[in-house]
PDB file of N, CA and C in Angstrom:
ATOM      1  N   UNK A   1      61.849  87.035  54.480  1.00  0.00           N
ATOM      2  CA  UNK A   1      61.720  86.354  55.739  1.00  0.00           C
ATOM      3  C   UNK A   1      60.234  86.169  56.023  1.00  0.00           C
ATOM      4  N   UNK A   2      60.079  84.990  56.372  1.00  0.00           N
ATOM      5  CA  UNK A   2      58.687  84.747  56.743  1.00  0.00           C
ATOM      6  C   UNK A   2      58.181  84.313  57.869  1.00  0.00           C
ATOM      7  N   UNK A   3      57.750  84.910  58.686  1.00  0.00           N
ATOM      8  CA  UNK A   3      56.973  84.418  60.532  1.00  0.00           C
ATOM      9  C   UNK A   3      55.665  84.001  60.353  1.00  0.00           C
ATOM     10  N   UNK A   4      56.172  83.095  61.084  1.00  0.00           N
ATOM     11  CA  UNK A   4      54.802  81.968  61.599  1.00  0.00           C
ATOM     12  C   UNK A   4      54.590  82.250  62.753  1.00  0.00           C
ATOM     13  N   UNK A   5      55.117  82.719  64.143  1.00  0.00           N
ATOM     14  CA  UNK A   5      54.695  82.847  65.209  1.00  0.00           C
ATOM     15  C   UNK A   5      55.206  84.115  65.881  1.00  0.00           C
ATOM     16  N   UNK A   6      54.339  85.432  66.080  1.00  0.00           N
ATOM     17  CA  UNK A   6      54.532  86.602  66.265  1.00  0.00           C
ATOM     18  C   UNK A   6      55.751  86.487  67.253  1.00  0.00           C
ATOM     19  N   UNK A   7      55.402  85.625  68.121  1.00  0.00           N
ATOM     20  CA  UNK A   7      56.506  85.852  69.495  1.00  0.00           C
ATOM     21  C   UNK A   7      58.002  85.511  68.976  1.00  0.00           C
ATOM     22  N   UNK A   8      58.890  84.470  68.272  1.00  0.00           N
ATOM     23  CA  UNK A   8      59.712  84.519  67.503  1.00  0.00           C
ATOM     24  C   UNK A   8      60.186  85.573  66.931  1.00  0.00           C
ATOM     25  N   UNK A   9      58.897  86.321  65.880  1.00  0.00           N
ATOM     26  CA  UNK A   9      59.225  87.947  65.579  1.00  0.00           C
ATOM     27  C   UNK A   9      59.952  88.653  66.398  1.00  0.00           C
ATOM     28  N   UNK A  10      59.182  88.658  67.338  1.00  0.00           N
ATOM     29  CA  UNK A  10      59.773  89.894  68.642  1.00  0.00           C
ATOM     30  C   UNK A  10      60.990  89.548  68.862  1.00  0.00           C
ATOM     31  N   UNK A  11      61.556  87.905  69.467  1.00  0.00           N
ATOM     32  CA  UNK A  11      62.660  87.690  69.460  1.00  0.00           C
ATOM     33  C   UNK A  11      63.622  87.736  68.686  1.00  0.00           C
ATOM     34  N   UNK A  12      63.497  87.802  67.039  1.00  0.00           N
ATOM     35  CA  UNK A  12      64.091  88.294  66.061  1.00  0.00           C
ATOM     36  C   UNK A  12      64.201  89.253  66.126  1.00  0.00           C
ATOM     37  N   UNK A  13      63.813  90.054  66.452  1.00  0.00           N
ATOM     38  CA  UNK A  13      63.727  91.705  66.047  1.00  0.00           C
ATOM     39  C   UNK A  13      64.654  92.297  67.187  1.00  0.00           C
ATOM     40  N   UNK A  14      64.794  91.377  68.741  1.00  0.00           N
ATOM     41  CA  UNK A  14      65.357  91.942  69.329  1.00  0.00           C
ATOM     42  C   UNK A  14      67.142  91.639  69.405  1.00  0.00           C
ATOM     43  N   UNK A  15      67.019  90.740  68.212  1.00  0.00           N
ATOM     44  CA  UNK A  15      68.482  89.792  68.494  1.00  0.00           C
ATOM     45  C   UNK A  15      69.830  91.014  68.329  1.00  0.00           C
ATOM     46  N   UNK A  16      70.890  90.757  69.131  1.00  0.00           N
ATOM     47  CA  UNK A  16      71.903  91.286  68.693  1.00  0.00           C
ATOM     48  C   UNK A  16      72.535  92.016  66.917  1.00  0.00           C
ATOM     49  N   UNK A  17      72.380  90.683  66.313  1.00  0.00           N
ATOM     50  CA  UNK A  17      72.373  91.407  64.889  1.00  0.00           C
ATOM     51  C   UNK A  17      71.515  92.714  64.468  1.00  0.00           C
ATOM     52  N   UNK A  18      70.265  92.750  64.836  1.00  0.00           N
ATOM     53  CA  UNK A  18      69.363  93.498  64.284  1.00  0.00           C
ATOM     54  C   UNK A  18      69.744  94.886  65.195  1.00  0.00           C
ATOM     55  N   UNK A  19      69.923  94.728  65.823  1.00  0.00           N
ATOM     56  CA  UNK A  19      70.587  96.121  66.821  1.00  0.00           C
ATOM     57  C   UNK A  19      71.780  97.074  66.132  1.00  0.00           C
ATOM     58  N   UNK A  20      72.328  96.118  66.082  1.00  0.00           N
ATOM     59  CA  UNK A  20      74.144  96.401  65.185  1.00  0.00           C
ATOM     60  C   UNK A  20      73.045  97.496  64.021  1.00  0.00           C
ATOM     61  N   UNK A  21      72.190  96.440  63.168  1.00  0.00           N
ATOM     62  CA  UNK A  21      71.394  96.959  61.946  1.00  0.00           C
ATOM     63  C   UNK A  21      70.813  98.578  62.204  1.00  0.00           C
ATOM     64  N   UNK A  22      70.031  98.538  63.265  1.00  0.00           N
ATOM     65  CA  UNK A  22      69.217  99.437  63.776  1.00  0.00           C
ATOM     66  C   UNK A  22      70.313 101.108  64.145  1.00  0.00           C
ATOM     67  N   UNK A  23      71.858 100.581  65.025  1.00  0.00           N
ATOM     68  CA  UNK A  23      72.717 101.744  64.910  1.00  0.00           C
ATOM     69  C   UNK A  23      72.955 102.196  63.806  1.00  0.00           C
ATOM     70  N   UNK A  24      72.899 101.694  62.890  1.00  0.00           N
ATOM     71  CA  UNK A  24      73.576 101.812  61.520  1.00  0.00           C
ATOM     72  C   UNK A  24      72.708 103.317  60.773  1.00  0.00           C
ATOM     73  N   UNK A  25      71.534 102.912  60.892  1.00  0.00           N
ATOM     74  CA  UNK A  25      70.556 103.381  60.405  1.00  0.00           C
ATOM     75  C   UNK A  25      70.073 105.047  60.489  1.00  0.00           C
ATOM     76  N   UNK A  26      70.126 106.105  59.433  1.00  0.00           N
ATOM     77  CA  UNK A  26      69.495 107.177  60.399  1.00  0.00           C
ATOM     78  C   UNK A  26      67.980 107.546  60.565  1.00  0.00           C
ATOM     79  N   UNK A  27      67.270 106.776  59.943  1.00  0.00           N
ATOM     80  CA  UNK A  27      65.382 106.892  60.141  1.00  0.00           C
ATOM     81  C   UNK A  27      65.166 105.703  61.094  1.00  0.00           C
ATOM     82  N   UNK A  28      64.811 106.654  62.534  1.00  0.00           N
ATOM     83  CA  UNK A  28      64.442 105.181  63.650  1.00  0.00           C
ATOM     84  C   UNK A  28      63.181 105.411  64.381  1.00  0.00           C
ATOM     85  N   UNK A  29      62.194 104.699  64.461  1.00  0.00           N
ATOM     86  CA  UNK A  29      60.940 105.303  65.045  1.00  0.00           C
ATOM     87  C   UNK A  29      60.906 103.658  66.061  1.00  0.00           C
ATOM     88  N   UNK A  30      60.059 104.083  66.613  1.00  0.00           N
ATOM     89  CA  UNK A  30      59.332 103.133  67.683  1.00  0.00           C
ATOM     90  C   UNK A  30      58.345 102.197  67.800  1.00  0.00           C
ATOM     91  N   UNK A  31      58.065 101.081  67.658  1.00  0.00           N
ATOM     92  CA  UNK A  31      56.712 100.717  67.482  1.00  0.00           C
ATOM     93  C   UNK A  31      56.397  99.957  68.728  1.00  0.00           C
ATOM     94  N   UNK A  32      55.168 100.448  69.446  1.00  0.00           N
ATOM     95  CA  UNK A  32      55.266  99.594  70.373  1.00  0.00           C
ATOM     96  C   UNK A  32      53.392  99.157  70.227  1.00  0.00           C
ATOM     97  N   UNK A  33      54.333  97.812  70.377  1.00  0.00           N
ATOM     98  CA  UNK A  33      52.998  96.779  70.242  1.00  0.00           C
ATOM     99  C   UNK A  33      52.015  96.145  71.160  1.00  0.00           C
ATOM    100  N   UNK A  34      50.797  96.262  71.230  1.00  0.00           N
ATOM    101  CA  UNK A  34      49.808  95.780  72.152  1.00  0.00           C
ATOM    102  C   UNK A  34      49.165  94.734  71.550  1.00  0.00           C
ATOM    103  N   UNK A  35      48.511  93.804  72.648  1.00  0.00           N
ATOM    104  CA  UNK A  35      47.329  92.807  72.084  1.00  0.00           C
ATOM    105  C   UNK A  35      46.360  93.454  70.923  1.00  0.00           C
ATOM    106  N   UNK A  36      46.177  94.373  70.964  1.00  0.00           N
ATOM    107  CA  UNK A  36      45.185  95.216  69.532  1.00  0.00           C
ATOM    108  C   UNK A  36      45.260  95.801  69.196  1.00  0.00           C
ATOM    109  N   UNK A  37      46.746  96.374  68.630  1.00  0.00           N
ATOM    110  CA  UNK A  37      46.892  97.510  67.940  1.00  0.00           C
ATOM    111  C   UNK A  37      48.240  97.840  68.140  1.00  0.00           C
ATOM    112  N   UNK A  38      48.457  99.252  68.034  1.00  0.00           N
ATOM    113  CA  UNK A  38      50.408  99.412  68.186  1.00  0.00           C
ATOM    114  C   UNK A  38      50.319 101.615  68.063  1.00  0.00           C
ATOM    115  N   UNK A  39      51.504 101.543  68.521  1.00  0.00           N
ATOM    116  CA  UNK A  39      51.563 103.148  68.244  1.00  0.00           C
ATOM    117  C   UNK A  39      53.202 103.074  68.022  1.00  0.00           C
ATOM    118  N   UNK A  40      53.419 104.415  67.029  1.00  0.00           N
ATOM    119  CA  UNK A  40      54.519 104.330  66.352  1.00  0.00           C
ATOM    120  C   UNK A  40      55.073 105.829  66.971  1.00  0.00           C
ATOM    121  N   UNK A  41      56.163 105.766  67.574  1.00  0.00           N
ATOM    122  CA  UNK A  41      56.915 106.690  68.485  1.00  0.00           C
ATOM    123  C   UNK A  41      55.754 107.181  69.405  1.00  0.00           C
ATOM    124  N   UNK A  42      55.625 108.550  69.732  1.00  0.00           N
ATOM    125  CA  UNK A  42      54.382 108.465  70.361  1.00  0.00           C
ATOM    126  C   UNK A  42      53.389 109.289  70.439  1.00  0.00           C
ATOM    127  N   UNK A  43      52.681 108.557  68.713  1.00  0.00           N
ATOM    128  CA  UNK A  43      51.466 108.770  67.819  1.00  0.00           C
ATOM    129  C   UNK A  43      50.160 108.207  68.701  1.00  0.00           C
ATOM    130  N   UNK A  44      49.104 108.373  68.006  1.00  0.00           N
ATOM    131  CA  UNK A  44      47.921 107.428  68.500  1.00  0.00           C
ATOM    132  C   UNK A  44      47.890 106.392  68.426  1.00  0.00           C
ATOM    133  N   UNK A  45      47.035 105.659  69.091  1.00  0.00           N
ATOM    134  CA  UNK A  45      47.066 104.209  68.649  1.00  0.00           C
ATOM    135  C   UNK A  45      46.391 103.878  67.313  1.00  0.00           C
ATOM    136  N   UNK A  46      46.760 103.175  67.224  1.00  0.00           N
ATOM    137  CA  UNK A  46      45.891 102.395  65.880  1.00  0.00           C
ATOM    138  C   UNK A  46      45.627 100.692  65.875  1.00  0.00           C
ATOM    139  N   UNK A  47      44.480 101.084  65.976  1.00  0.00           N
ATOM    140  CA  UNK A  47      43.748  99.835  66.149  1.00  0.00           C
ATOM    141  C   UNK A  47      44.068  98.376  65.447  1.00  0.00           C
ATOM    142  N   UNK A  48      44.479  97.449  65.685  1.00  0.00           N
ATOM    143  CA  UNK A  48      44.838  96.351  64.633  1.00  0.00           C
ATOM    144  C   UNK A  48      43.419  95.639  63.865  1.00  0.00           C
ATOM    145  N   UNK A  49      42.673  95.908  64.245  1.00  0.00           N
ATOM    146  CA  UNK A  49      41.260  95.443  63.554  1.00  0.00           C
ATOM    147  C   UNK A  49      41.259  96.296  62.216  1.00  0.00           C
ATOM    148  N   UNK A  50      41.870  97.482  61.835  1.00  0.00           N
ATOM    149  CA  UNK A  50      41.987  98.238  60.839  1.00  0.00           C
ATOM    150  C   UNK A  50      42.778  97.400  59.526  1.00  0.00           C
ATOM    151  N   UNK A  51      41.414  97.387  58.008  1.00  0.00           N
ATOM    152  CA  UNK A  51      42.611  96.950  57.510  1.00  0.00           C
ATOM    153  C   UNK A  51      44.185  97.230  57.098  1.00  0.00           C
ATOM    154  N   UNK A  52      44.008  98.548  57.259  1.00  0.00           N
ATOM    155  CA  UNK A  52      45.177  99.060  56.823  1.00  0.00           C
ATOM    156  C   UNK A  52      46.437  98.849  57.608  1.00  0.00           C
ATOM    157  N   UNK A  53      45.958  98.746  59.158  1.00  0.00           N
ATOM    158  CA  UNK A  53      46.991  98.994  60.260  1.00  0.00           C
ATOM    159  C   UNK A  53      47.661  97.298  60.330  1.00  0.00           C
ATOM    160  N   UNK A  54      46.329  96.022  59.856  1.00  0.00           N
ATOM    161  CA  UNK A  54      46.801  95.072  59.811  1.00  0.00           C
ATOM    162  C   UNK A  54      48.267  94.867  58.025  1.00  0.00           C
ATOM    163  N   UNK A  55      47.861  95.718  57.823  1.00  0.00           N
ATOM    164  CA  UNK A  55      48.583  95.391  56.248  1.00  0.00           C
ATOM    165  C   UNK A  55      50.487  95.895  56.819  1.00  0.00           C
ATOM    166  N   UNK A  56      50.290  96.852  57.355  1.00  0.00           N
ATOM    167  CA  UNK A  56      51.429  97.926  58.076  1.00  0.00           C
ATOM    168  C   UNK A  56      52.342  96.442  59.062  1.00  0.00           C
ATOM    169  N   UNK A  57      51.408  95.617  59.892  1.00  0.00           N
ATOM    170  CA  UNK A  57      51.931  94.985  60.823  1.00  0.00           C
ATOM    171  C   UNK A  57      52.452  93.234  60.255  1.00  0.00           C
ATOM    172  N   UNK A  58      51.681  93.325  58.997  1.00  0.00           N
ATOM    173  CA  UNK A  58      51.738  92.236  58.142  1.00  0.00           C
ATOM    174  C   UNK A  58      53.227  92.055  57.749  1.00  0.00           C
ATOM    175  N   UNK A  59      53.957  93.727  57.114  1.00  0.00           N
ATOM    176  CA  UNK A  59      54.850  93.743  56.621  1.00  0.00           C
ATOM    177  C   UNK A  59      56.050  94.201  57.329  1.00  0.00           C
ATOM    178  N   UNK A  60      55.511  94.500  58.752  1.00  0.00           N
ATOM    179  CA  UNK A  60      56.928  94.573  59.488  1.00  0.00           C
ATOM    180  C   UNK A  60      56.990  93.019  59.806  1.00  0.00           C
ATOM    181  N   UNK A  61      55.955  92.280  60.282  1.00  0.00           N
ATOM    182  CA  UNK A  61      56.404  91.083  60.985  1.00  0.00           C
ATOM    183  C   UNK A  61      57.476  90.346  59.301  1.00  0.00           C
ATOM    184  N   UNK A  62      57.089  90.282  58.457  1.00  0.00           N
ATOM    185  CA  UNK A  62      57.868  90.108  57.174  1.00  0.00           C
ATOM    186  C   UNK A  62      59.096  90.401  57.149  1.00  0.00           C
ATOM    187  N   UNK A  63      59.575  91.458  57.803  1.00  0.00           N
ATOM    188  CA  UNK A  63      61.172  92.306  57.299  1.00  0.00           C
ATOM    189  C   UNK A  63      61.000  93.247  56.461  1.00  0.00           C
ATOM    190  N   UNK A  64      60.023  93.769  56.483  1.00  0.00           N
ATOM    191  CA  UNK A  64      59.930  94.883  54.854  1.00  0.00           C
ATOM    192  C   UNK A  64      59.699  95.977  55.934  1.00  0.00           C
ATOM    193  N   UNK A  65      60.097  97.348  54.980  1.00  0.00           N
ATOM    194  CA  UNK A  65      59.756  98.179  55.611  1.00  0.00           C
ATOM    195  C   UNK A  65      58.073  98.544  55.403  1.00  0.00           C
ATOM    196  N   UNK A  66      57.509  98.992  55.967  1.00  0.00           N
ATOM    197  CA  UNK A  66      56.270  99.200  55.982  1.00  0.00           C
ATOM    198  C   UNK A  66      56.038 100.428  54.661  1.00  0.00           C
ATOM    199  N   UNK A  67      55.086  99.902  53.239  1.00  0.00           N
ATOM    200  CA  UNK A  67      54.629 100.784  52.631  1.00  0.00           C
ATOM    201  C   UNK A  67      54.602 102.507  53.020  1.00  0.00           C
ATOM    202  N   UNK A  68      53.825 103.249  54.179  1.00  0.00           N
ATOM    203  CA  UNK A  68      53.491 104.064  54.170  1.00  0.00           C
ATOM    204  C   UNK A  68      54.859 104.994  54.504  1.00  0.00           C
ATOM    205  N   UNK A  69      56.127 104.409  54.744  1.00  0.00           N
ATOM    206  CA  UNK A  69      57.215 104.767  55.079  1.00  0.00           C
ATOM    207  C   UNK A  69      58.163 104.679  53.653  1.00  0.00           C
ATOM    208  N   UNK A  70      57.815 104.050  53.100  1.00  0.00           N
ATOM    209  CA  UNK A  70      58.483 103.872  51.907  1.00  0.00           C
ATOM    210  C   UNK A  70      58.049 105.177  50.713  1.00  0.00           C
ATOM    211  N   UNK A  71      56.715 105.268  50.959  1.00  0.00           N
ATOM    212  CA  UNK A  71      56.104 106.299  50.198  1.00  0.00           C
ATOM    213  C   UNK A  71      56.352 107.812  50.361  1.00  0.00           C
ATOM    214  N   UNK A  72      56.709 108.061  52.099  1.00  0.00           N
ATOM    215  CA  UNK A  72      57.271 109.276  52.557  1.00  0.00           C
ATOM    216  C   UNK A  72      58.719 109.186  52.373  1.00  0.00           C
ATOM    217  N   UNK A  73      59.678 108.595  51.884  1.00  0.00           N
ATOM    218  CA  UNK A  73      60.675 108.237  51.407  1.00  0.00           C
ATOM    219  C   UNK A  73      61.578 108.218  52.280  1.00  0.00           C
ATOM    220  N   UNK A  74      61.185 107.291  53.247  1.00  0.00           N
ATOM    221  CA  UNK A  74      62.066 106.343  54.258  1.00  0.00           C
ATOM    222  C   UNK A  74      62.663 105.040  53.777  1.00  0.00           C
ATOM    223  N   UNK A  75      63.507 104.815  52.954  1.00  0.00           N
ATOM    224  CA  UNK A  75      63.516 102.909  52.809  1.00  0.00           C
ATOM    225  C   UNK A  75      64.602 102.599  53.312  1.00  0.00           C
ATOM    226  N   UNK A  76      65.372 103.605  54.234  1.00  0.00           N
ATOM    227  CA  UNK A  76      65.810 102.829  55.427  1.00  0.00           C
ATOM    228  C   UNK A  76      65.974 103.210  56.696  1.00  0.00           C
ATOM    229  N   UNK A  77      65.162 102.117  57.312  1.00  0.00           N
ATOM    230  CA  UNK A  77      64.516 102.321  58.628  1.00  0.00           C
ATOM    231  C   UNK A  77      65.017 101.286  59.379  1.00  0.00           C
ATOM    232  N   UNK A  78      64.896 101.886  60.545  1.00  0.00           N
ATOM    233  CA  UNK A  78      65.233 101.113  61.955  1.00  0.00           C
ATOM    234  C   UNK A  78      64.036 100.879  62.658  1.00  0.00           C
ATOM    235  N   UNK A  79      63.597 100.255  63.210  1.00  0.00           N
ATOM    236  CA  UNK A  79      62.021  99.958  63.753  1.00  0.00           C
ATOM    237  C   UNK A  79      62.692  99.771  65.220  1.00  0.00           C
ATOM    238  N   UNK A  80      62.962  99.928  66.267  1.00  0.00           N
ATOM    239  CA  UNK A  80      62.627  99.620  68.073  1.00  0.00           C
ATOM    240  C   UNK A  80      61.582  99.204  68.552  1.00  0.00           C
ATOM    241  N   UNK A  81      61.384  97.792  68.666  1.00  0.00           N
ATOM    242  CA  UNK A  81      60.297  96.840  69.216  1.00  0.00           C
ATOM    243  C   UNK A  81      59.873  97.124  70.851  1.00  0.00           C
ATOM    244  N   UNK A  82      58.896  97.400  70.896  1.00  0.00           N
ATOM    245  CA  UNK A  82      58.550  97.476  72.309  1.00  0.00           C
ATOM    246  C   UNK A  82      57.324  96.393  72.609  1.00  0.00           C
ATOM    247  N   UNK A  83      57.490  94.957  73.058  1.00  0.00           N
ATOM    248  CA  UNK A  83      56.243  94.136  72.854  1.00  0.00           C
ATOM    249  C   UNK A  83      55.846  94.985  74.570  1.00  0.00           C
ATOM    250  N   UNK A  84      54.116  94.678  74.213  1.00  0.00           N
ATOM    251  CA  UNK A  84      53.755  94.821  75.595  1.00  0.00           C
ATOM    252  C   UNK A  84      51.930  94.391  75.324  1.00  0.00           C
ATOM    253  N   UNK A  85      52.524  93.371  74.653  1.00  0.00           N
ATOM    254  CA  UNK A  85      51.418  92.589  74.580  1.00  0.00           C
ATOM    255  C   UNK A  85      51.057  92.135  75.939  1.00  0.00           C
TER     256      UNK A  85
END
């Protein structure tokens, strides 16, 4: 899946289907997103100017689970969108 316009994302992410997806699931964390950055359940922030944090936000807006979750051996995850951009 590929996004062109973050705000679409959000609305994807919040659609009915993806919910159904999200119960299903037993690894569920939080991400809640700001104009510059994001915090994941409720971690620190992390800055989106970071390359790393941009690579993380690259691949949720994608549909993938995010690398650093995959590596702690999560590959299936539920993400809960909180925009508050």
């Amino acid at each position: 899946m590929a996004v062109e316009n973050p705000d679409d994302f959000m609305e994807m992410a919040k659609s009915k289907d993806n919910k159904n997806e999200f119960e299903k699931t037993d690894n569920k964390i939080k991400l809640t997103v700001y104009k510059n950055g994001f915090r994941i359940d409720n971690g620190e922030f992390r800055d989106i100017s970071l390359p790393e944090n941009q690579k993380f936000m690259k691949e949720v807006e994608k549909g993938y689970i995010p690398q650093e979750f995959v590596d702690n051996g999560m590959e299936n995850l539920g993400i809960a969108l909180e925009d508050k951009k």
